[in-house]
C-alpha atoms as a PDB file:
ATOM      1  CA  UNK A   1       0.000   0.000   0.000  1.00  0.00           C
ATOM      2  CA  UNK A   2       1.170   3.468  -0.794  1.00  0.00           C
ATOM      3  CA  UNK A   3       2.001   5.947   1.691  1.00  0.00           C
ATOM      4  CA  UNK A   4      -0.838   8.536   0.309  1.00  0.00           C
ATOM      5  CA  UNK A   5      -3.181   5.490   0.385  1.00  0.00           C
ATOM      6  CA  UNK A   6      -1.902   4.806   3.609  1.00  0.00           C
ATOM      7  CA  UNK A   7      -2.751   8.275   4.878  1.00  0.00           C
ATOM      8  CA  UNK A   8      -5.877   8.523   3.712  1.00  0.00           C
ATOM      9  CA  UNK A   9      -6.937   5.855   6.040  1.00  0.00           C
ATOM     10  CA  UNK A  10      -5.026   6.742   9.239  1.00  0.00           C
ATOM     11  CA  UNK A  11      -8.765   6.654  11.009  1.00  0.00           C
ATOM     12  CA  UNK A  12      -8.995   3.296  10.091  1.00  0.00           C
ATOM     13  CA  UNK A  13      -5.636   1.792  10.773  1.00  0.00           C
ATOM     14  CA  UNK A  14      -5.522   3.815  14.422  1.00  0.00           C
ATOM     15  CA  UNK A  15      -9.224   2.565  15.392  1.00  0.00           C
ATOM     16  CA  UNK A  16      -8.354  -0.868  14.482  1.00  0.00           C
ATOM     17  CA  UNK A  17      -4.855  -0.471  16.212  1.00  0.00           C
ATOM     18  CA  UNK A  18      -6.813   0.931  19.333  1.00  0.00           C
ATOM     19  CA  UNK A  19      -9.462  -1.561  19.701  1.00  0.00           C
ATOM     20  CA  UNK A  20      -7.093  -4.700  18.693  1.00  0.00           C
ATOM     21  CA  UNK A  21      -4.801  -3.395  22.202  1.00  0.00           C
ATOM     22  CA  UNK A  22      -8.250  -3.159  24.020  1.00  0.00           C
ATOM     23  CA  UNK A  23      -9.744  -6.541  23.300  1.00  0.00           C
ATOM     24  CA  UNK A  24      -6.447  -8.602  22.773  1.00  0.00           C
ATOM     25  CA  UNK A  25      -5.780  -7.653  26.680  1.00  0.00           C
ATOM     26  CA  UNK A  26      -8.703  -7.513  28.260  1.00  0.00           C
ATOM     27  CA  UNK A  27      -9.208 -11.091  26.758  1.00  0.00           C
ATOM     28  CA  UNK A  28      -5.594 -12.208  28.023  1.00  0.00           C
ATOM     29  CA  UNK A  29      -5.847 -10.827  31.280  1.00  0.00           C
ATOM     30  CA  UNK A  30      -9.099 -12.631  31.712  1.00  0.00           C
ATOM     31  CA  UNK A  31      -7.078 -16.192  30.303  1.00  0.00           C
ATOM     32  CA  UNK A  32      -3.909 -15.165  32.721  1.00  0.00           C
ATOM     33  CA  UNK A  33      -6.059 -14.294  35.962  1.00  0.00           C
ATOM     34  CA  UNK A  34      -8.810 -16.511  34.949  1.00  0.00           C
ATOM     35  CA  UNK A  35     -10.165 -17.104  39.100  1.00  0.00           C
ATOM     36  CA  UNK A  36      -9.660 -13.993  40.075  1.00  0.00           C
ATOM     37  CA  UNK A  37     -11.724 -12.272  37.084  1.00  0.00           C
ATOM     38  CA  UNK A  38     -14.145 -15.213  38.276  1.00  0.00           C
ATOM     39  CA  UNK A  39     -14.613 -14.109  41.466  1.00  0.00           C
ATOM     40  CA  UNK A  40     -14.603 -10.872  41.219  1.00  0.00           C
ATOM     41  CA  UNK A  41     -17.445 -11.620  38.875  1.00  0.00           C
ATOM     42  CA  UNK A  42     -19.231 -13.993  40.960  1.00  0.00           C
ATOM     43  CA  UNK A  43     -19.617 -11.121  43.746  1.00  0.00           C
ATOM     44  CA  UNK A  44     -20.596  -8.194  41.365  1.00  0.00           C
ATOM     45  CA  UNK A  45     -23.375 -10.254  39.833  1.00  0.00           C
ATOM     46  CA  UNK A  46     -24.226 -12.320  43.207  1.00  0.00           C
ATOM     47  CA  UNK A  47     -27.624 -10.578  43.669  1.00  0.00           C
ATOM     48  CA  UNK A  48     -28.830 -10.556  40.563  1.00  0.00           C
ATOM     49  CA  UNK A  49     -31.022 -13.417  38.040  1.00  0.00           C
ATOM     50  CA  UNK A  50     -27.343 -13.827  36.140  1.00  0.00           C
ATOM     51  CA  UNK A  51     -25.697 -15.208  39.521  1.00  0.00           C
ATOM     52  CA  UNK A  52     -25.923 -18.726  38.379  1.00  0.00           C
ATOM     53  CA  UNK A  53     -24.469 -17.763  34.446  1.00  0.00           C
ATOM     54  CA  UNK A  54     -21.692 -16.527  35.363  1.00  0.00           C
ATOM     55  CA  UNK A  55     -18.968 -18.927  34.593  1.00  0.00           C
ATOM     56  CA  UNK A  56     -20.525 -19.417  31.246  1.00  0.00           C
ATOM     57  CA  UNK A  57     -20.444 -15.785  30.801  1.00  0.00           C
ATOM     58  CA  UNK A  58     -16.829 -15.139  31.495  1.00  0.00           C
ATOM     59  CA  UNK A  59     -15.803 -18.008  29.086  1.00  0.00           C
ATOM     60  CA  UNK A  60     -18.439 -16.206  26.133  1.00  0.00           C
ATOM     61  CA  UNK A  61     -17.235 -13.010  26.633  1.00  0.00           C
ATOM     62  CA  UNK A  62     -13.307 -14.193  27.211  1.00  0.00           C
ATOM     63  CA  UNK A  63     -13.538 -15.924  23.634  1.00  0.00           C
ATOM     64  CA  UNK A  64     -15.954 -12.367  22.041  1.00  0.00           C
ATOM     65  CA  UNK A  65     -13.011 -10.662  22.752  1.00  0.00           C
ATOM     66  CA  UNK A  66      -9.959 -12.543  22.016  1.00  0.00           C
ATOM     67  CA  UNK A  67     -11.431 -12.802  18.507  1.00  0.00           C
ATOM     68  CA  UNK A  68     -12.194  -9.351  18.227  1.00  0.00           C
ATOM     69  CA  UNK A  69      -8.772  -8.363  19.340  1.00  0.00           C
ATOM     70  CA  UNK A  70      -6.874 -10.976  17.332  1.00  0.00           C
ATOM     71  CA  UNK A  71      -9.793 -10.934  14.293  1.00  0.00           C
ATOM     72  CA  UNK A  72      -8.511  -7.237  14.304  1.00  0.00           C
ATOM     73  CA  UNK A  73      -4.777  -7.626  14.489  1.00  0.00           C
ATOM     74  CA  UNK A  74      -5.082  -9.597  11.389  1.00  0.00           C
ATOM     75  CA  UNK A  75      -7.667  -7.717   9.731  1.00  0.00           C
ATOM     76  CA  UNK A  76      -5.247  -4.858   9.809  1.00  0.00           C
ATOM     77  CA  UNK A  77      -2.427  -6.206   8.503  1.00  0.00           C
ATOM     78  CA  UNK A  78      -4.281  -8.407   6.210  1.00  0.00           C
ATOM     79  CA  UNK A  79      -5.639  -4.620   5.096  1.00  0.00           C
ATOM     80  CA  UNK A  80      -2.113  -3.303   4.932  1.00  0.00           C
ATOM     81  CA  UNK A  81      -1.217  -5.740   2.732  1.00  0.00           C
ATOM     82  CA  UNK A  82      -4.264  -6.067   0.224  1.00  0.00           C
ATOM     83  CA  UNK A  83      -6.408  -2.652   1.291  1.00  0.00           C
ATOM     84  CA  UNK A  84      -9.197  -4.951   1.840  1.00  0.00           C
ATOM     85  CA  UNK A  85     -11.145  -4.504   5.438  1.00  0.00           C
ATOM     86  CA  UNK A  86     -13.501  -7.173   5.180  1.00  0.00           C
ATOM     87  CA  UNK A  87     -11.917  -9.147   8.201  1.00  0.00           C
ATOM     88  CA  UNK A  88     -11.536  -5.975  10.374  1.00  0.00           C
ATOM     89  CA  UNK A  89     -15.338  -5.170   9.908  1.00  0.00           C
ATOM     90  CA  UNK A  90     -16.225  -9.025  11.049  1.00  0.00           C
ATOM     91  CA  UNK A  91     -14.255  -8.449  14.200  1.00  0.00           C
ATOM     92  CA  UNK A  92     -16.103  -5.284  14.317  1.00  0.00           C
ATOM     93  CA  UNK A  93     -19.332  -6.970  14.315  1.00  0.00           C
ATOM     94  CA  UNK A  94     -18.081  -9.663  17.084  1.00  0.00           C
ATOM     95  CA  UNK A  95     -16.598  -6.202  19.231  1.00  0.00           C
ATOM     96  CA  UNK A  96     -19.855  -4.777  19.106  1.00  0.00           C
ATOM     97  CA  UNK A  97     -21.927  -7.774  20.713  1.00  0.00           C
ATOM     98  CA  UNK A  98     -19.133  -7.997  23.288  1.00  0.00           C
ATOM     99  CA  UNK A  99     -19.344  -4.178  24.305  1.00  0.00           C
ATOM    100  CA  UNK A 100     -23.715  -5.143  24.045  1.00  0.00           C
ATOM    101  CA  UNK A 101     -22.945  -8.052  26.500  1.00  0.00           C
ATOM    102  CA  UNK A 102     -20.597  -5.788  28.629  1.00  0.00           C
ATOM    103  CA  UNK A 103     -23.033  -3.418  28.783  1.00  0.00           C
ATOM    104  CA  UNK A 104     -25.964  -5.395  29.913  1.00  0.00           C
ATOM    105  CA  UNK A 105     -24.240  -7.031  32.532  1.00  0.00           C
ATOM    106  CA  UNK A 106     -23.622  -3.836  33.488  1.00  0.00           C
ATOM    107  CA  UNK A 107     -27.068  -2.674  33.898  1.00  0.00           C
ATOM    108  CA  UNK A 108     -28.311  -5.917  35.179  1.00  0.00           C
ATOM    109  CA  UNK A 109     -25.854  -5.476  37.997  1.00  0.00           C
ATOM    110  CA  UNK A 110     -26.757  -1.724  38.529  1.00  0.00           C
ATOM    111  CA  UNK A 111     -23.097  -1.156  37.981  1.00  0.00           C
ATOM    112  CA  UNK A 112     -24.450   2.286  36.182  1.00  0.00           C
ATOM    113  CA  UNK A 113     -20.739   3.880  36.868  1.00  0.00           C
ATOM    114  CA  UNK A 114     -19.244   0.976  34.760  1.00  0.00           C
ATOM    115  CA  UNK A 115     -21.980   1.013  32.098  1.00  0.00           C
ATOM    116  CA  UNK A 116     -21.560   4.509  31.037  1.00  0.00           C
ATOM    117  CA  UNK A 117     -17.561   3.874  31.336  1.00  0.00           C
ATOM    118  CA  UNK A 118     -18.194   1.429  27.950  1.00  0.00           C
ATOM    119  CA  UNK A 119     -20.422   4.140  26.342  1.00  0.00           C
ATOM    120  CA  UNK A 120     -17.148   5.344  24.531  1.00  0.00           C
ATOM    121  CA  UNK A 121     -15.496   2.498  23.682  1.00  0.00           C
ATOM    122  CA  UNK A 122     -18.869   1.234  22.358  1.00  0.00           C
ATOM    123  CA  UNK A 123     -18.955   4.265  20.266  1.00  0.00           C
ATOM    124  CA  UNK A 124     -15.357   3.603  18.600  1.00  0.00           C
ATOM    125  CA  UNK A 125     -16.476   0.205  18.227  1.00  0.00           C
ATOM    126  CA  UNK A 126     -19.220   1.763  15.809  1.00  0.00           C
ATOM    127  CA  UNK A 127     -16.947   4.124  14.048  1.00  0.00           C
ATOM    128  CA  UNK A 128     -15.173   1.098  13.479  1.00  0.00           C
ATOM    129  CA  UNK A 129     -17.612  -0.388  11.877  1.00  0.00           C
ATOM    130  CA  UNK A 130     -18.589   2.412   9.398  1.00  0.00           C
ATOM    131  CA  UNK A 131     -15.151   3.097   8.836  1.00  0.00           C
ATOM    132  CA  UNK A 132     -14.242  -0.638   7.818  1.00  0.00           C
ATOM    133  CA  UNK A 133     -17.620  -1.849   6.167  1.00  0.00           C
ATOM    134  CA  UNK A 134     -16.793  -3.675   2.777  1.00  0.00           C
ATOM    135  CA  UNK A 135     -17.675  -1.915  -0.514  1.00  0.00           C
ATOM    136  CA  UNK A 136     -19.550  -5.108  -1.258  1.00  0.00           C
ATOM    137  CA  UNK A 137     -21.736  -4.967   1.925  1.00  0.00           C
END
């Protein structure tokens, strides 16, 4: 890719470079300090309906974003080297339902501090999307 071509989608190639750092370790950290994520998560959803789904909820969202951040990582340099974004707008897709999942637990857990803290990143996640959609889609 050409430097002008290059520069002309410096939106794209830092959104992708932000949100591939984001996911890829907030997905390791949960593999590396599996338990203590657990608990931690055990206690901030222990008095609400999701109490019981929690396990199965830290693996789901563990996996959402490890493919997001990884899906991106490749996705960008698969775009580097062919200028085609169609893997970085899949991970987009898969980033998005994690931040939705994020978000509700959120909520459901009246952590309303921590919801609004996503808002943001939630929003990138979208501007991701736009910025990365396939000319085919």
């Amino acid at each position: 890719m050409k430097l002008s071509e290059l520069l002309n989608h410096l939106p794209l190639i830092f959104a992708s470079l932000f949100v591939a750092i984001l996911f890829t370790q907030s997905g390791l950290d949960k593999v590396f300090y599996f338990s203590g994520n657990m608990e931690w998560l055990k206690g901030h959803f222990s008095k609400t309906f999701l109490a019981r789904g929690v396990p199965i909820m830290v693996v789901t969202i563990t996996i959402l974003e490890l493919v997001t951040g990884l899906g991106t990582v490749i996705g960008l340099i698969y775009f580097l080297a062919t200028g085609v974004t169609s893997i970085i707008w899949y991970a987009s897709i898969i980033g998005a339902a994690a931040f939705c999942g994020l978000f509700f637990g959120q909520r459901v857990a009246k952590d309303y501090p921590g919801a609004a803290v996503l808002v943001p990143y939630f929003i990138l996640q979208l501007i991701l999307l736009y910025l990365s959609k396939p000319a085919s889609v």
